[in-house]
Protein backbone atom coordinates (compact mmCIF):
# COMPACT_ATOMS: atom_id res chain seq x y z
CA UNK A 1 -126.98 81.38 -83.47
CA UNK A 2 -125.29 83.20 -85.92
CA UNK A 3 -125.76 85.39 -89.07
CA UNK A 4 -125.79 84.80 -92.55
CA UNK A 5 -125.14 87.39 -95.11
CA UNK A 6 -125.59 87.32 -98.96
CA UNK A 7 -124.43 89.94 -100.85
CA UNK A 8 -126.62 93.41 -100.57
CA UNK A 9 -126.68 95.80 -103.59
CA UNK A 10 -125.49 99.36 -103.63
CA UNK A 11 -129.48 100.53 -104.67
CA UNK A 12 -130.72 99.15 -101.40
CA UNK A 13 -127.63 100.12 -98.92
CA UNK A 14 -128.64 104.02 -100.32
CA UNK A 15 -132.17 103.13 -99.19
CA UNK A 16 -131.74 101.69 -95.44
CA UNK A 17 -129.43 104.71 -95.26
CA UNK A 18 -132.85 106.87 -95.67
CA UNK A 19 -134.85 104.67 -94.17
CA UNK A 20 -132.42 104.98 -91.22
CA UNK A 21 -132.36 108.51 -91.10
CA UNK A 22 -136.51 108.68 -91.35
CA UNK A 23 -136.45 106.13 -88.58
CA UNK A 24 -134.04 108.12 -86.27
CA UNK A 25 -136.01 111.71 -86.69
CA UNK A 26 -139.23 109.81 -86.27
CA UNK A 27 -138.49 109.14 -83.01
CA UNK A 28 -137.33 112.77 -81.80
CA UNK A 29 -140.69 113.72 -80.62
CA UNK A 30 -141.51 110.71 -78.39
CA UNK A 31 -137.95 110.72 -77.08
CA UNK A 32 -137.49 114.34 -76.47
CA UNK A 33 -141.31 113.62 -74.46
CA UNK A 34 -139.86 110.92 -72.47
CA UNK A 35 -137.04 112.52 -71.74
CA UNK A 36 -137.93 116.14 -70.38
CA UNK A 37 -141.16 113.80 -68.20
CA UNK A 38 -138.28 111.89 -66.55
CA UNK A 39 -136.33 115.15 -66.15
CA UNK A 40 -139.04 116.25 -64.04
CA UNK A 41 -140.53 118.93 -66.86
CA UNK A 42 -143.97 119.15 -67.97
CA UNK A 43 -143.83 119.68 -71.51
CA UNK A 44 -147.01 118.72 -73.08
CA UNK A 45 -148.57 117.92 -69.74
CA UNK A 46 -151.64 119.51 -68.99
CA UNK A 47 -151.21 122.21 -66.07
CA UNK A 48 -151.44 120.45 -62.31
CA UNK A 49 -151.20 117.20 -63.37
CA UNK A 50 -149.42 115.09 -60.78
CA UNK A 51 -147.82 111.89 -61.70
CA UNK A 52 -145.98 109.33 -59.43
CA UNK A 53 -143.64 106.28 -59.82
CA UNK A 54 -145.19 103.95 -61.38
CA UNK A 55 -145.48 106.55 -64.50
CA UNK A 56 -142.21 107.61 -64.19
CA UNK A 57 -140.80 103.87 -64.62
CA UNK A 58 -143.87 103.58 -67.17
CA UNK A 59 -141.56 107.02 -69.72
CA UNK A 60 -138.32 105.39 -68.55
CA UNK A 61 -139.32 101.76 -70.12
CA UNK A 62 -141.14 103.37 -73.11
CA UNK A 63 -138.15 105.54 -73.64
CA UNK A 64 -135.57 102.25 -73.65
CA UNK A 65 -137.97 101.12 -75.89
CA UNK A 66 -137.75 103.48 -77.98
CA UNK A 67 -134.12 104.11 -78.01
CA UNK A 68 -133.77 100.49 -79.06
CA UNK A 69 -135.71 100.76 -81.93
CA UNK A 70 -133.02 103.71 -82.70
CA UNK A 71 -130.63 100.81 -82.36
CA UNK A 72 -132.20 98.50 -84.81
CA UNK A 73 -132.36 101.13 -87.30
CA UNK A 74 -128.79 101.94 -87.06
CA UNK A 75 -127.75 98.63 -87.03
CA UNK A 76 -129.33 97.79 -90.18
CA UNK A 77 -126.43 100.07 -92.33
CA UNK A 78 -123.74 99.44 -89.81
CA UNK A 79 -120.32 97.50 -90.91
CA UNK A 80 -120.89 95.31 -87.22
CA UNK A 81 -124.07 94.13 -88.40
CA UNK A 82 -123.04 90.44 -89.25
CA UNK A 83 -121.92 90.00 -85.91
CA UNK A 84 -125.35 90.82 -84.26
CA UNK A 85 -126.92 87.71 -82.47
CA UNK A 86 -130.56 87.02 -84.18
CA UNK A 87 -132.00 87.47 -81.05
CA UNK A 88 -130.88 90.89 -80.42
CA UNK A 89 -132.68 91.58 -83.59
CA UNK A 90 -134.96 89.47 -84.46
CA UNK A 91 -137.00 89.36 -81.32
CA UNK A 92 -137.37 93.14 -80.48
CA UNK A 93 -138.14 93.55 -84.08
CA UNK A 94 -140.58 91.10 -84.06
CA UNK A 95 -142.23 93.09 -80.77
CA UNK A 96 -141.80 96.68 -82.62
CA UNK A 97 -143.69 95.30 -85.74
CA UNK A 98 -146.32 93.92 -83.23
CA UNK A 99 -146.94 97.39 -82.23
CA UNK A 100 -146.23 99.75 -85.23
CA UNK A 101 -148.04 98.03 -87.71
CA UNK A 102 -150.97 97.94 -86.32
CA UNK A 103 -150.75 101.94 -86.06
CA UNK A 104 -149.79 102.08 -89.70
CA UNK A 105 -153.29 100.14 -90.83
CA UNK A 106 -154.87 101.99 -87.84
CA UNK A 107 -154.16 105.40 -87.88
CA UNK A 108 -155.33 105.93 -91.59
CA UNK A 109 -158.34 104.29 -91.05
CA UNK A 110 -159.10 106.36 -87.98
CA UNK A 111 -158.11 109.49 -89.87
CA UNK A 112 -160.50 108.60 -92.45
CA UNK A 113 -163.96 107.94 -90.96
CA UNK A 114 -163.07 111.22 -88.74
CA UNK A 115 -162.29 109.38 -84.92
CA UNK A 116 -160.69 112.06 -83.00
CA UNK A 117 -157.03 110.80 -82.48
CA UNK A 118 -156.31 114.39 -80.17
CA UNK A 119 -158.51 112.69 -76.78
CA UNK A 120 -157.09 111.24 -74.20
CA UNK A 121 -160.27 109.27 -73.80
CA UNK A 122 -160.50 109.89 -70.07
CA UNK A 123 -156.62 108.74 -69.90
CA UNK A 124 -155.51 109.98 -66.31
CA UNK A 125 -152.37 111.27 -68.07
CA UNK A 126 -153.25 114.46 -68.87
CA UNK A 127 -151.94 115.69 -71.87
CA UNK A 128 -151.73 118.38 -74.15
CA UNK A 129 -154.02 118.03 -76.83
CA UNK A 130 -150.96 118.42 -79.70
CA UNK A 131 -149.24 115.30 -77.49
CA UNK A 132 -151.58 112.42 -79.73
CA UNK A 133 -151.22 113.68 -83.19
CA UNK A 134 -147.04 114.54 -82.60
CA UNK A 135 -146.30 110.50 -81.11
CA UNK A 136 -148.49 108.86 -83.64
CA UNK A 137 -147.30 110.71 -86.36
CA UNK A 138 -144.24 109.58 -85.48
CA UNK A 139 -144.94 106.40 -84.81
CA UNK A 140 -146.88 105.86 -88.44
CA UNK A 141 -143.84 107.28 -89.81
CA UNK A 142 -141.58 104.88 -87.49
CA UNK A 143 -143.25 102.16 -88.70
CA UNK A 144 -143.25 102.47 -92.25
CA UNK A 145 -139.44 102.99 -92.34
CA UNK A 146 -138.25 100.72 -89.16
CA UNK A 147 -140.44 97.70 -91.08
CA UNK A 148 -139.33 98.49 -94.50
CA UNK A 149 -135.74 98.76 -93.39
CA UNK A 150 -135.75 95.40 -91.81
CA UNK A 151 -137.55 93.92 -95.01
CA UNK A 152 -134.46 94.81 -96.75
CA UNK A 153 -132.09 93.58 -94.33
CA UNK A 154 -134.07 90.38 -93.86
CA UNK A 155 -133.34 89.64 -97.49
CA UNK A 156 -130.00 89.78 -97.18
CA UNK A 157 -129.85 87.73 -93.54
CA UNK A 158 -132.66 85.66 -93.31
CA UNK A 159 -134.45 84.56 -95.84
CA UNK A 160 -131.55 82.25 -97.83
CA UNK A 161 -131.91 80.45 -94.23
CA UNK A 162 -135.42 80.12 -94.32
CA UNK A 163 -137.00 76.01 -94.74
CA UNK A 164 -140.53 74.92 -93.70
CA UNK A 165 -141.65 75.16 -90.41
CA UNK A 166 -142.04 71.54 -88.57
CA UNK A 167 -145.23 70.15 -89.18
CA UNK A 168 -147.58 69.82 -86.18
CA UNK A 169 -151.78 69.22 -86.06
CA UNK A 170 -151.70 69.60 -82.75
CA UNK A 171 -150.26 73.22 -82.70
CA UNK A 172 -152.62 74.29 -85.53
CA UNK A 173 -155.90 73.34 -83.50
CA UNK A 174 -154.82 74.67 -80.65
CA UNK A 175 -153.82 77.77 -82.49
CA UNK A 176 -157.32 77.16 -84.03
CA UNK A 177 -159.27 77.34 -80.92
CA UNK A 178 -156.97 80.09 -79.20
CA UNK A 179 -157.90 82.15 -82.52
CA UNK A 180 -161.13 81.45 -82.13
CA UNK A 181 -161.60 82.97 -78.37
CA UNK A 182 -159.58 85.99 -78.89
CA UNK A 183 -161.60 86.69 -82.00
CA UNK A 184 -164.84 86.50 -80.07
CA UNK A 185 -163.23 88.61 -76.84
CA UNK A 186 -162.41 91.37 -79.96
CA UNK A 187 -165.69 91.17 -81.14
CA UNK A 188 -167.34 91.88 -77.24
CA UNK A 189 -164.35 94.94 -77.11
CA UNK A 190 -165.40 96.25 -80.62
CA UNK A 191 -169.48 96.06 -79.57
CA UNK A 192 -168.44 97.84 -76.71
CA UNK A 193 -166.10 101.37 -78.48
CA UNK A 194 -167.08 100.85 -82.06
CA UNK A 195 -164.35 102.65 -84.06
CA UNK A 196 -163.33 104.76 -81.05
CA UNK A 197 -161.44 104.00 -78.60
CA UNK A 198 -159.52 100.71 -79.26
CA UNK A 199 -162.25 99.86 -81.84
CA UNK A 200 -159.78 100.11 -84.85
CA UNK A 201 -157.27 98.22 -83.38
CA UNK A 202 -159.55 95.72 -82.46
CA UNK A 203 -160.66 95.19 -85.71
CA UNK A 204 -157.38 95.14 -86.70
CA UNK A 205 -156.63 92.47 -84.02
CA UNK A 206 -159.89 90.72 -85.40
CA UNK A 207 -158.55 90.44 -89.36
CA UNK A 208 -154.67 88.85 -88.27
CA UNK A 209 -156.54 86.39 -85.80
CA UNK A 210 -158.59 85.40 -89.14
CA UNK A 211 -155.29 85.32 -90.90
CA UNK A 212 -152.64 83.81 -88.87
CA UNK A 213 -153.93 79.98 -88.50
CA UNK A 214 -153.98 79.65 -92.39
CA UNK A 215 -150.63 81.49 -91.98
CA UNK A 216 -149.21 78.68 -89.65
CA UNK A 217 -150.55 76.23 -91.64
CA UNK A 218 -149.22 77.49 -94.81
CA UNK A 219 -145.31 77.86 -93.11
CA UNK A 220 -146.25 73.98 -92.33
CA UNK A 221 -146.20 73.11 -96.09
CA UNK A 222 -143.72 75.59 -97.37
CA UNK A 223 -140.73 77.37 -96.41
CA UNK A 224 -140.87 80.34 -98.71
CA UNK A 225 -140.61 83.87 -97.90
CA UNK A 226 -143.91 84.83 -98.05
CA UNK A 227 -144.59 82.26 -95.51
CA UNK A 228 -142.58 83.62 -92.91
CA UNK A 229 -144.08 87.29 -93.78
CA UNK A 230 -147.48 86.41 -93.11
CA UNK A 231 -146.39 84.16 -90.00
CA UNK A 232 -144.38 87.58 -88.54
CA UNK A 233 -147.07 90.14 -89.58
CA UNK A 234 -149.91 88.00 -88.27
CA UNK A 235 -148.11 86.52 -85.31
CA UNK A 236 -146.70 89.62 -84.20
CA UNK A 237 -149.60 91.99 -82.67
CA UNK A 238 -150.74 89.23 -80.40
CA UNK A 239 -147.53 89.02 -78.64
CA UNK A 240 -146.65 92.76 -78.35
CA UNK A 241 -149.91 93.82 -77.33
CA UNK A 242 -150.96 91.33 -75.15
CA UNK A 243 -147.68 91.66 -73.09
CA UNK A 244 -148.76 95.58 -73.22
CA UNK A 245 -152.50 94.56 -71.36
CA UNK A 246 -150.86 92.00 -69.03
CA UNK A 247 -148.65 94.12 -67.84
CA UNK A 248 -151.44 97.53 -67.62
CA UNK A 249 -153.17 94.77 -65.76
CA UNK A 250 -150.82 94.26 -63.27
CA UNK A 251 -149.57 97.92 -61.94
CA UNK A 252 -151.99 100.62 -60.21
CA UNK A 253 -154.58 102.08 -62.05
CA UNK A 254 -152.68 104.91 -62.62
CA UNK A 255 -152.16 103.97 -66.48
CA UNK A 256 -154.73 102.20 -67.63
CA UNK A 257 -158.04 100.39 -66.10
CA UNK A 258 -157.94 97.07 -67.09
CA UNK A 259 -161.18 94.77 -67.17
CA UNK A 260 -161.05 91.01 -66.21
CA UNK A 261 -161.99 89.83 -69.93
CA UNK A 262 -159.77 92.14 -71.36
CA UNK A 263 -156.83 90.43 -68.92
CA UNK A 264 -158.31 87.19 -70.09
CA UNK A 265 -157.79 88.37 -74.09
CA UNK A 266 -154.37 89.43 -73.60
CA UNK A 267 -153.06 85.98 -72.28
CA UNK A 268 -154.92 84.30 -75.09
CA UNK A 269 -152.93 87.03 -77.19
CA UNK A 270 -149.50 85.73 -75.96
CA UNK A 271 -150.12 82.26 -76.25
CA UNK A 272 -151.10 82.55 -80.35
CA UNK A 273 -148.08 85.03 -80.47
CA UNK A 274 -145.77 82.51 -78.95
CA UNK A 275 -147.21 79.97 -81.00
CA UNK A 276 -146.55 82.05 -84.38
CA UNK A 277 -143.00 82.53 -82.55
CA UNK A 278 -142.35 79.38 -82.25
CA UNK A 279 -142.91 78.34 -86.04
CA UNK A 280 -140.63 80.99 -87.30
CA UNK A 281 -138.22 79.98 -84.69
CA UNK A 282 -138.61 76.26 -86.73
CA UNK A 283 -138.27 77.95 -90.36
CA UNK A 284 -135.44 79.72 -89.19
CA UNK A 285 -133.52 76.85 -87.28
CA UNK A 286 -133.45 74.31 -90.83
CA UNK A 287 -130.56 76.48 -92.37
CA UNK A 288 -127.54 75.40 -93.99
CA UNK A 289 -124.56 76.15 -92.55
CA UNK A 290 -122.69 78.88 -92.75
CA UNK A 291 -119.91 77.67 -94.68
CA UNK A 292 -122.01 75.72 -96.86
CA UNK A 293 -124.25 78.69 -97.78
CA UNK A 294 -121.42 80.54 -98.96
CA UNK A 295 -119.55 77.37 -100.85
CA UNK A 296 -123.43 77.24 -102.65
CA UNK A 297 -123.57 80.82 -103.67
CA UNK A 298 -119.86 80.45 -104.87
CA UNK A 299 -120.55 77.43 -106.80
């Protein structure tokens, strides 16, 4: 599948060329982290702390994550960008929105009813207590620009291609009833920390699995942009962060203890995010072509 490109102002290449550059030093910290752990240094480790493989490949797949979300930002100003395959975009995007914005509605929320963001909350990773604040500063400020960068660029590539999303009962109830468990498995997680721990992103979680069904629904009956923007920012957590939990849940519990019903939660998590994927795959895939599209905004 290829790319479409209308026309993109002067005003807005001047702001993904800041966004870019906010993007790029947000992620210094966490890279320069990642980088000196798999170096073998202990920066920001706390003294005699001992960590084995699985954490090493743990900073080395966090890092590549990271470094790709460099990528993204880069390639939203760069002259190749029309010859980028959606997926190469569109996907990771979709997983980096899944995680960021959910730190971006988070992390002011815990700042402001005073939850400690400095613990480790008996992590076994040991960490300096500056480590929290540094990455999720940097993350906040990832998100903001990263997201607002694609916005832009999704103007100019996507959304003349966008259509309604194929209309399906069956995939609404069963996006119904999928909604419906993971809201109540929230709920039992949230009882549980209260707004610490995970209990802000919980509630978080709680609020899009409200939201995306009528989202879904909506995309069913129209094909605007807004549509697709509450179909990706809905959609998006429950895909990133259940493939986060499923795969905590399957490696030693030298990252992260993992209960059965939270194992349970995080497949119902990717099946509504592949659901939500699949009906922006659908609004997506009803586009003119190419050739058209430009004989249209030439006409």
């Amino acid at each position: 599948m290829t790319t479409t490109t209308a026309p993109v102002q002067r005003g807005s290449v001047t702001i993904q060329r800041v966004l870019t550059t906010a993007s790029i030093i947000a992620c210094l910290p966490y890279l320069t982290l990642k980088l000196s752990w798999l170096a073998g240094f202990d920066l920001g480790r706390m003294p005699g702390s001992d960590w084995g493989t699985t954490m090493w490949i743990a900073n080395l797949g966090t890092a590549t994550m990271e470094t790709y979300a460099v990528f993204l930002a880069v390639a939203f100003i760069a002259s190749w960008r029309r010859r980028v395959p959606d997926v190469v975009v569109l996907l990771p995007m979709w997983i980096a929105t899944g995680f960021l914005a959910v730190i971006v509605v988070g992390l002011p929320i815990q700042l402001a009813i005073g939850v400690d963001t400095t613990a480790d909350s008996g992590s076994p990773l040991s960490l300096e207590p500056w480590v929290w604040p540094t990455v999720y500063a940097g993350f906040f400020v990832l998100g903001i620009s990263l997201i607002a960068n694609f916005v832009l660029d999704a103007r100019a590539h996507y959304v003349p291609r966008l259509g309604r999303a194929s209309h399906d009962g069956l995939v609404l109830l069963v996006a119904a009833g999928v909604a419906c468990a993971v809201i109540t498995l929230k709920i039992m997680g949230f009882v549980e920390s209260g707004f610490g721990g995970t209990g802000v992103a919980d509630t978080v979680l709680i609020v899009a699995a409200v939201a995306v069904v009528p989202a879904l629904a909506y995309a069913q009956r129209r094909g605007t942009t807004l549509a697709a923007a509450l179909v990706w920012f809905t959609g998006a957590p429950f895909l990133s962060i259940g493939i986060f939990l499923l795969v905590l849940s399957v490696v030693p519990d030298e990252l992260a203890d993992i209960s059965r019903y939270a194992t349970i939660g995080a497949v119902l998590m990717v099946a509504l995010g592949l659901i939500a994927g699949r009906t922006l795959h659908s609004m997506l895939r009803r586009h003119q072509p190419s050739d058209q599209v430009s004989a249209t905004r030439h006409a």
